[in-house]
Protein backbone atom coordinates (compact mmCIF):
# COMPACT_ATOMS: atom_id res chain seq x y z
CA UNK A 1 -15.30 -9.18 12.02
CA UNK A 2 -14.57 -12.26 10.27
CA UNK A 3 -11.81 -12.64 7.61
CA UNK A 4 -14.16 -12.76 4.53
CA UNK A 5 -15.51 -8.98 6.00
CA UNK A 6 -11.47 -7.87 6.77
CA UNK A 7 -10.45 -8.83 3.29
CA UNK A 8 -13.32 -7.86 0.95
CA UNK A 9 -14.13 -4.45 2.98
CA UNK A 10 -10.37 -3.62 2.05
CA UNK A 11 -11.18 -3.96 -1.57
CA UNK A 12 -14.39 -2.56 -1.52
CA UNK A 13 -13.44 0.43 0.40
CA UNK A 14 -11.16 1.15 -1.93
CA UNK A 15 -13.13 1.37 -4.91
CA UNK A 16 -15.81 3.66 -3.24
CA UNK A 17 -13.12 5.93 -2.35
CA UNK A 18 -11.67 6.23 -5.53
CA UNK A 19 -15.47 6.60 -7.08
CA UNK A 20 -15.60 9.48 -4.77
CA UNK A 21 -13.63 12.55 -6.43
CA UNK A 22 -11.79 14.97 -5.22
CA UNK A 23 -14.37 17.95 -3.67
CA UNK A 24 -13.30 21.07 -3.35
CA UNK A 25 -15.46 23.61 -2.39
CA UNK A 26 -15.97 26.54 -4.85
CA UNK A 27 -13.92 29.55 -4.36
CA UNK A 28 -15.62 32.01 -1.81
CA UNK A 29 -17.00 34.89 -3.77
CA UNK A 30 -16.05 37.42 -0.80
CA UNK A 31 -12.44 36.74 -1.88
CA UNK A 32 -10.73 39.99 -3.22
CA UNK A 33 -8.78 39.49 -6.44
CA UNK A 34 -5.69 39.77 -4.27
CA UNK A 35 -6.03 36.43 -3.69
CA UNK A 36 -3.31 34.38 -5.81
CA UNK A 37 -4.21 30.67 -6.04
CA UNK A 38 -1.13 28.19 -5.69
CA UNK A 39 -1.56 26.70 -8.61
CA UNK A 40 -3.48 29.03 -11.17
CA UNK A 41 -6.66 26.97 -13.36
CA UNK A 42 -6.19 23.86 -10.99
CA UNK A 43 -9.44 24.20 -8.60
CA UNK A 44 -11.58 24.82 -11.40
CA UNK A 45 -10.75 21.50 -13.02
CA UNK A 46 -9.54 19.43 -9.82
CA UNK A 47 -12.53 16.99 -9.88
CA UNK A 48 -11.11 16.23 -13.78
CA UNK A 49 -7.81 16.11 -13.12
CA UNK A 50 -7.06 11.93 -14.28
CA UNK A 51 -2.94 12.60 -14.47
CA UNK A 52 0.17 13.62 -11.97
CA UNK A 53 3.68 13.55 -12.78
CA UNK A 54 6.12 14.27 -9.78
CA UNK A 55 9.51 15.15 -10.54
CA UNK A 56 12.42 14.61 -8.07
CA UNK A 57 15.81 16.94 -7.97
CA UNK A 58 17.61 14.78 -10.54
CA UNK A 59 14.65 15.27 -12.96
CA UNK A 60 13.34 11.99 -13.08
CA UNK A 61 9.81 11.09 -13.41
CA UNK A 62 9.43 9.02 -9.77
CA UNK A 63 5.62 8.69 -9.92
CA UNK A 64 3.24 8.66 -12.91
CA UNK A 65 -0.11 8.91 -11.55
CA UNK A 66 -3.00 8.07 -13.48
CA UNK A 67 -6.49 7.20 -12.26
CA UNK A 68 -9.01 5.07 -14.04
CA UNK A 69 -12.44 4.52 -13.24
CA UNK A 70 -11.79 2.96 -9.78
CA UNK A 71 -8.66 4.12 -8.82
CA UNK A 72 -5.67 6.02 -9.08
CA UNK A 73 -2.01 4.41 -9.94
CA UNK A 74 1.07 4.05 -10.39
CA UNK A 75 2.62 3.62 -14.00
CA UNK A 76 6.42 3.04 -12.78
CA UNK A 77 5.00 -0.11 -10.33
CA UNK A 78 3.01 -1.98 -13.03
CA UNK A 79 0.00 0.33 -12.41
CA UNK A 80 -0.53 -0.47 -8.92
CA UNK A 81 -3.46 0.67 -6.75
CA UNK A 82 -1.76 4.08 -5.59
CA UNK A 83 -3.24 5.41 -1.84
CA UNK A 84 -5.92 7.12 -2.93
CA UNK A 85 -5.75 10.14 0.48
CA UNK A 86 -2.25 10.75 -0.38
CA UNK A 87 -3.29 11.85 -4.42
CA UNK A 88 -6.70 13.30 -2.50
CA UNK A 89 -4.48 15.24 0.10
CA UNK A 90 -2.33 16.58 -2.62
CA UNK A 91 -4.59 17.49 -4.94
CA UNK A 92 -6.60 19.14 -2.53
CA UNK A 93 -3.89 21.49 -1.41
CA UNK A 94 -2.60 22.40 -4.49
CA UNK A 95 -6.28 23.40 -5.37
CA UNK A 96 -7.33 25.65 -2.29
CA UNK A 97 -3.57 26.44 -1.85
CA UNK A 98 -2.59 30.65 -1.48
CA UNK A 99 0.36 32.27 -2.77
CA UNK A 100 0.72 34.51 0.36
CA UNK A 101 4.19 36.26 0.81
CA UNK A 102 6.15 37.18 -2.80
CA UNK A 103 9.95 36.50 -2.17
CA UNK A 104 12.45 36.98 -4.97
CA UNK A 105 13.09 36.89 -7.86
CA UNK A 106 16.89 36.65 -8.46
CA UNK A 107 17.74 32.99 -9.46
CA UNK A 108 20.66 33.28 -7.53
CA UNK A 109 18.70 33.02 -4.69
CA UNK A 110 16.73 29.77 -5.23
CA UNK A 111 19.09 27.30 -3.81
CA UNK A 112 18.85 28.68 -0.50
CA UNK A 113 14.91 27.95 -1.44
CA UNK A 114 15.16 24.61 -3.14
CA UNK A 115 13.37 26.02 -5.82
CA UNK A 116 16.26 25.50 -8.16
CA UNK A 117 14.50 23.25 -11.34
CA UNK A 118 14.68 19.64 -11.52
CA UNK A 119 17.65 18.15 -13.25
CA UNK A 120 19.90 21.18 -12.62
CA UNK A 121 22.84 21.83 -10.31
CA UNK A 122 21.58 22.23 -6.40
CA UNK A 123 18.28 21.09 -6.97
CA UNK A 124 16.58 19.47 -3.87
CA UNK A 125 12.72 20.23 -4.94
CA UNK A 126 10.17 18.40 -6.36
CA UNK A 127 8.07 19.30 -9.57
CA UNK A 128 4.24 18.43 -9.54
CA UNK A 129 3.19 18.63 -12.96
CA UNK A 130 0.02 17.96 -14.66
CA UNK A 131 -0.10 16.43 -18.37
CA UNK A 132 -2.29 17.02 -21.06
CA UNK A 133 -3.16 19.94 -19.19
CA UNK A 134 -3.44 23.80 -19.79
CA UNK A 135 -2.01 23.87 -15.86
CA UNK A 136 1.53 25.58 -14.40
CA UNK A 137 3.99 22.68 -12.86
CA UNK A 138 4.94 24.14 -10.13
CA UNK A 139 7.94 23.60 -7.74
CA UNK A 140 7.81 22.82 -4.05
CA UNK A 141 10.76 23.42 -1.95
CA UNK A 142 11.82 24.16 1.38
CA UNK A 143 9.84 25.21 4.62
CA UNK A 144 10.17 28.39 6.37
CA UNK A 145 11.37 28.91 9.29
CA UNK A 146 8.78 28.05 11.38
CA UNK A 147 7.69 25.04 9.50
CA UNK A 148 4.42 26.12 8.91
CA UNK A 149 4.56 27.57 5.13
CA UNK A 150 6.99 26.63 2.03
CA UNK A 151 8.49 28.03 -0.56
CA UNK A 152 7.09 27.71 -4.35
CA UNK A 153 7.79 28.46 -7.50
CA UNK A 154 5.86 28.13 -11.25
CA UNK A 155 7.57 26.47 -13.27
CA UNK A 156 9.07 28.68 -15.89
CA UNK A 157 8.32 31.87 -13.42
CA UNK A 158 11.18 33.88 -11.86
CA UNK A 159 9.18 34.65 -9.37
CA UNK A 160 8.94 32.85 -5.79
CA UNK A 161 6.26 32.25 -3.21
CA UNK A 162 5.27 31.48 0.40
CA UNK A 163 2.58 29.87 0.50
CA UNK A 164 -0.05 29.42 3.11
CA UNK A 165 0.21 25.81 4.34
CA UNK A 166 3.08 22.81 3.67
CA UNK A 167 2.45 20.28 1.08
CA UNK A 168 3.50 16.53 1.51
CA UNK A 169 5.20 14.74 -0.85
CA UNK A 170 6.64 10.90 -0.38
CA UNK A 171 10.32 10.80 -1.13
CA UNK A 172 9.85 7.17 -2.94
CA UNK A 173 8.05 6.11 -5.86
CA UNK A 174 6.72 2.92 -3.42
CA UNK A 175 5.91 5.24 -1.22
CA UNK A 176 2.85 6.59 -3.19
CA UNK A 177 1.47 2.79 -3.14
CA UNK A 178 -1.03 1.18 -1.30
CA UNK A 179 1.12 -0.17 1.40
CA UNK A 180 -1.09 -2.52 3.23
CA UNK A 181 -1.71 -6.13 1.81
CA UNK A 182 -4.35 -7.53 4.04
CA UNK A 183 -4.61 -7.75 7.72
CA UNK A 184 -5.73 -11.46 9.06
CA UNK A 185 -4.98 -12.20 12.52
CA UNK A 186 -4.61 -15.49 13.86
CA UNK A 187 -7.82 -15.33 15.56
CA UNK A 188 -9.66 -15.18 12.25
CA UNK A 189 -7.63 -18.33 10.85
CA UNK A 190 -8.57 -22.36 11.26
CA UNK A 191 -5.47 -23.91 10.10
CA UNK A 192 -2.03 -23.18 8.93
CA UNK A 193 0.51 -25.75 7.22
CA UNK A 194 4.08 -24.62 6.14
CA UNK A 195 5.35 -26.67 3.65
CA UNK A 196 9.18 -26.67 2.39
CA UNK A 197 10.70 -27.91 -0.65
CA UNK A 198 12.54 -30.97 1.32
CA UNK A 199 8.97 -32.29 2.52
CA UNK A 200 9.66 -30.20 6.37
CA UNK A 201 6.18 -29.25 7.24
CA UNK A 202 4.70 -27.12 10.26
CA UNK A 203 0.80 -28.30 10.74
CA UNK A 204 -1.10 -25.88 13.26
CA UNK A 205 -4.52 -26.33 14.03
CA UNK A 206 -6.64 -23.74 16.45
CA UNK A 207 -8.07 -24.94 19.60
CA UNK A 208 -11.38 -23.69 19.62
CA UNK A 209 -14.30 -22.68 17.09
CA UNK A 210 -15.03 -19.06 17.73
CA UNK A 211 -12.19 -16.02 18.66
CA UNK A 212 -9.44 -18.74 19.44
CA UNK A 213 -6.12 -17.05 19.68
CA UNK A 214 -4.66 -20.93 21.18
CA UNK A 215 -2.49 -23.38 18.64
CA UNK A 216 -1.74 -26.92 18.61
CA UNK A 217 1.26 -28.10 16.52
CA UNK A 218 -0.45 -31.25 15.24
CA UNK A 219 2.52 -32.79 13.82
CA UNK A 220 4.57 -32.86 16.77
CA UNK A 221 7.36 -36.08 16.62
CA UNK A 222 6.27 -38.64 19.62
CA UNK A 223 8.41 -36.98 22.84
CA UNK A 224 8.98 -33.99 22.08
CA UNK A 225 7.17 -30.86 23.18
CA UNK A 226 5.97 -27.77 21.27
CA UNK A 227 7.40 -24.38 22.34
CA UNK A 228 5.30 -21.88 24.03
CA UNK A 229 2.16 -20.45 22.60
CA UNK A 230 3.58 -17.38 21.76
CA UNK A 231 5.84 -18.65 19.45
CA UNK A 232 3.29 -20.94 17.82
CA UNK A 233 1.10 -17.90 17.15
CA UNK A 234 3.74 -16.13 15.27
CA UNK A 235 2.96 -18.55 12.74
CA UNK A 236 -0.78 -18.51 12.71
CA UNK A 237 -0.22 -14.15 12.73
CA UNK A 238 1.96 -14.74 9.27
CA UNK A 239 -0.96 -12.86 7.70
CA UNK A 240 -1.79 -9.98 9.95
CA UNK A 241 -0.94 -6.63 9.46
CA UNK A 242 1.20 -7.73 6.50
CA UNK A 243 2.71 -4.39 4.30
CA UNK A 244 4.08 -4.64 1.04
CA UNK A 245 8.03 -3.02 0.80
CA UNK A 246 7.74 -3.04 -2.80
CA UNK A 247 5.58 -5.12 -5.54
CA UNK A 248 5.78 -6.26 -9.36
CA UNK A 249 3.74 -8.15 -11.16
CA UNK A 250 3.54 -11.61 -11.36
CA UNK A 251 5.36 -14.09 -13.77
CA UNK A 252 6.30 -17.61 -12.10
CA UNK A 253 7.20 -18.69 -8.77
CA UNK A 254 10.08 -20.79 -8.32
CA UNK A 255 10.15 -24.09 -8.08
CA UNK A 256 12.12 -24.31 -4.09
CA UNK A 257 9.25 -21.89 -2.57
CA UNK A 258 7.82 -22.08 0.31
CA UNK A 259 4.56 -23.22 0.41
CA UNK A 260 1.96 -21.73 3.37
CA UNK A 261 -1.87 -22.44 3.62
CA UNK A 262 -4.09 -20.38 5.59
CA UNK A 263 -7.33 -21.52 6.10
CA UNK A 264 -9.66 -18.57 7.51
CA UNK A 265 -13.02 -19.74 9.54
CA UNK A 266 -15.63 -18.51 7.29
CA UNK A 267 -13.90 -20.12 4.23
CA UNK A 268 -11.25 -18.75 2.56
CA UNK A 269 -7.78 -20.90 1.52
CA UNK A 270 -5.01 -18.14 1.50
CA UNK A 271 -1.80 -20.12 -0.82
CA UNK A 272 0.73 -18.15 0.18
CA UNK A 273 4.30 -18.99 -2.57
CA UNK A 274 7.38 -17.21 -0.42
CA UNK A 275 10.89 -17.03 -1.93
CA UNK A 276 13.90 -14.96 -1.97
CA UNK A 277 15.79 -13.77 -4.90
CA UNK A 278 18.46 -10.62 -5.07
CA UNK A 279 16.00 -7.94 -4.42
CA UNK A 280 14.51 -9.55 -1.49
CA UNK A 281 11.92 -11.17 0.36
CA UNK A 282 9.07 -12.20 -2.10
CA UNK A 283 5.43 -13.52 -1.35
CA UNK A 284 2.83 -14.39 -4.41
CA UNK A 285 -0.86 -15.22 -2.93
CA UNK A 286 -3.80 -17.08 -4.57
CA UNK A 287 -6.61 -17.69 -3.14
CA UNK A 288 -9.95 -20.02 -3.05
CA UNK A 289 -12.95 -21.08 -1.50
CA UNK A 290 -12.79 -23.81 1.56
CA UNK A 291 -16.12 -25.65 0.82
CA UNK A 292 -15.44 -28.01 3.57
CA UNK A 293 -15.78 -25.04 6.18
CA UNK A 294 -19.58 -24.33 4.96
CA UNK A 295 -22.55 -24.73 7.05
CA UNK A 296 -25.83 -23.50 7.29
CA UNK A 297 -29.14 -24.86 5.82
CA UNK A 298 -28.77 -22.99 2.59
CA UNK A 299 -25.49 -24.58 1.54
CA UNK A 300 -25.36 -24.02 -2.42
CA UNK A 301 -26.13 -20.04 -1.17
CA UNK A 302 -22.94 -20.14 0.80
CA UNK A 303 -20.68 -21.50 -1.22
CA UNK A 304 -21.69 -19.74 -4.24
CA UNK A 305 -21.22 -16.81 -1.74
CA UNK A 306 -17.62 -17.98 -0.56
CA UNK A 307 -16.55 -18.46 -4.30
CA UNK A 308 -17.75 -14.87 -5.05
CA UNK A 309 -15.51 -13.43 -2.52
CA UNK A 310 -12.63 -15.41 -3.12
CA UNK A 311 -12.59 -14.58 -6.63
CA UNK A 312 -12.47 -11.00 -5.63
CA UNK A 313 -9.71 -11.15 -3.35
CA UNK A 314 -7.86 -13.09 -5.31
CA UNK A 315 -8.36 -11.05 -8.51
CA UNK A 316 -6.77 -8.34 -6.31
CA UNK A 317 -4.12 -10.34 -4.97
CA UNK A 318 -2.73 -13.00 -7.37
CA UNK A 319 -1.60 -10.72 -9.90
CA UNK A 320 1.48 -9.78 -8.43
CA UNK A 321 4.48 -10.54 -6.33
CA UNK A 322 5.03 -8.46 -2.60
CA UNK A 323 8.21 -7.88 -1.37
CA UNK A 324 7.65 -8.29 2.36
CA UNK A 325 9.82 -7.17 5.61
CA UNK A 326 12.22 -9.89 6.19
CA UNK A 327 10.52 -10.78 9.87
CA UNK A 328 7.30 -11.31 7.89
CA UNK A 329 8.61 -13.74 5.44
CA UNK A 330 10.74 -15.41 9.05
CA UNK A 331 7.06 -16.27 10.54
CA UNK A 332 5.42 -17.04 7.50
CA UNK A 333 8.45 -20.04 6.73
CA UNK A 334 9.49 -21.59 10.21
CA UNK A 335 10.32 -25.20 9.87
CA UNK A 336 9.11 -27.87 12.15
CA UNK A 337 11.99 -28.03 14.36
CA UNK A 338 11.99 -24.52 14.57
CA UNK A 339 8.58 -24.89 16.98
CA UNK A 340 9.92 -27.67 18.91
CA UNK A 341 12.06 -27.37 22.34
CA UNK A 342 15.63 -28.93 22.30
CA UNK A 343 15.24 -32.61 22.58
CA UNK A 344 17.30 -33.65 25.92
CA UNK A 345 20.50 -35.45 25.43
């Protein structure tokens, strides 16, 4: 699959996924009465449901999610994408969820639970609430025993629950995002040129047209010798399975970033802006259509094709600012000397 197909499926995946609703099948009509839904009104209205507030202990909002028409985010990161199975996941077990064993009732009781509510004095819950909606919060604490069930509570009831299944919640507010970036391995990639501030730049150039996974350092000083391959590729993988640690949206780059170009083989120039500040290591991307790299008899077709997708990705991309694991940002900036063995003495 070429780079083009590994980028724009990502985004286009997305969307249809998001387009897709939450289904829940209808309740089965042999069910006795008996039967006490988790959350009371929810799977009626589940495929409506556009809102989700999760509450942690201290009783702070730590993820607004709201979806729009293509997909569901979060407010307190800028309204980015949130992963769309996690909210589907959740949803979908609060909707077909059971009440199945009542426990007590005594307050007293509802530390040993974690069913105390959010804000207040031993509370280790979380609250899933759902605004603008005639819908119970309701509480989710600690597992049984056995780790198979966990104890519940509606908000404002006394009374507390096992319920039939355990329900997943991240412990993060990044942890609701979208955590993958893109995933471009060097094998999908031309070129790659590392440019720093001071004018050090890394120039690699792949060896072969089609599936090459070998690198040349093309700007290697007369008599000296590239390190091995492996360490070469490192460079050329800057882009593949690349995960966002956290992400805000974009204002200006400064001025000493790192500059990295990745050219992919079917046309795409990834502009990669990496730079450091107190809260980490930061990567802005931009991207644009490699012209040069088109072939084909039906040239105008491709390119117009090339600047279609690059618009795309780069409408998804260049918005905002990805704080990246600090051995990503270490490949993605190597310096020239970096890639070169020790001259001898």
């Amino acid at each position: 699959m070429s780079a083009r197909s590994i980028v724009i499926l990502g985004v286009l995946a997305l969307v249809t996924l998001t387009l897709a609703l939450v289904l829940v099948a209808p309740r089965d009509e042999r069910q006795t009465d008996e039967v006490l839904p988790l959350v009371p009104g929810l799977q009626e209205v589940v495929n409506e449901i556009d809102a989700i507030d999760v509450t942690g202990a201290d009783g702070a909002v730590k993820a607004s999610l709201r979806r729009d028409r293509e997909r569901w985010r979060v407010r307190e990161k800028s309204d980015y994408e949130a992963d769309f199975e996690l909210v589907h996941d959740l949803l979908r077990n609060l909707a077909v969820g059971q009440r199945v064993d009542e426990r007590t009732s005594n307050p007293d009781w509802y530390g040993r639970l974690g069913l105390v509510d959010m804000g207040e004095e031993g509370a280790t819950g979380v609250k899933i609430s759902f605004p603008e909606r005639d819908i119970p919060a309701i509480i989710l604490g600690n597992q049984d025993s056995q780790q198979s069930a966990q104890f519940v509570r509606l908000a404002g009831d006394e009374q507390t629950w096992l319920t039939d299944r355990i329900i997943s919640v991240p412990g993060s507010t990044v942890d609701f995002l979208v955590r993958a970036i893109m995933d471009i391995p060097a094998s999908e990639l031309a070129e790659v040129t590392v440019r720093h501030p001071d004018g050090d730049t890394v120039r690699l150039r792949s060896t072969e047209q089609d599936g090459a996974d070998d690198w040349v350092l093309m700007n290697a000083p007369e008599g000296r010798e590239a390190k091995p391959m492996w360490q070469l590729r490192e460079v050329a993988n800057g882009l593949a399975s690349l995960n966002l640690e956290d992400v805000r949206r974009h204002d200006a780059v400064p001025s000493d970033a790192v500059r990295a170009l990745y050219v992919t083989r079917d046309g795409l120039n990834f502009v990669a802006s990496l730079f450091q500040d107190e809260q980490g290591s930061w990567v802005h991307f931009s991207v644009s259509p490699e012209t040069e790299a088109v072939t084909g008899d039906d040239e105008d077709s491709e390119v117009s094709e090339i600047a279609i997708d690059a618009a795309a990705v780069d409408g998804r991309l260049s918005p905002w600012q990805f704080r990246i694991r600090e051995r990503n940002f270490e490949a993605m900036t190597h310096r020239r000397e970096d890639l070169l063995e020790p001259q001898d003495d």
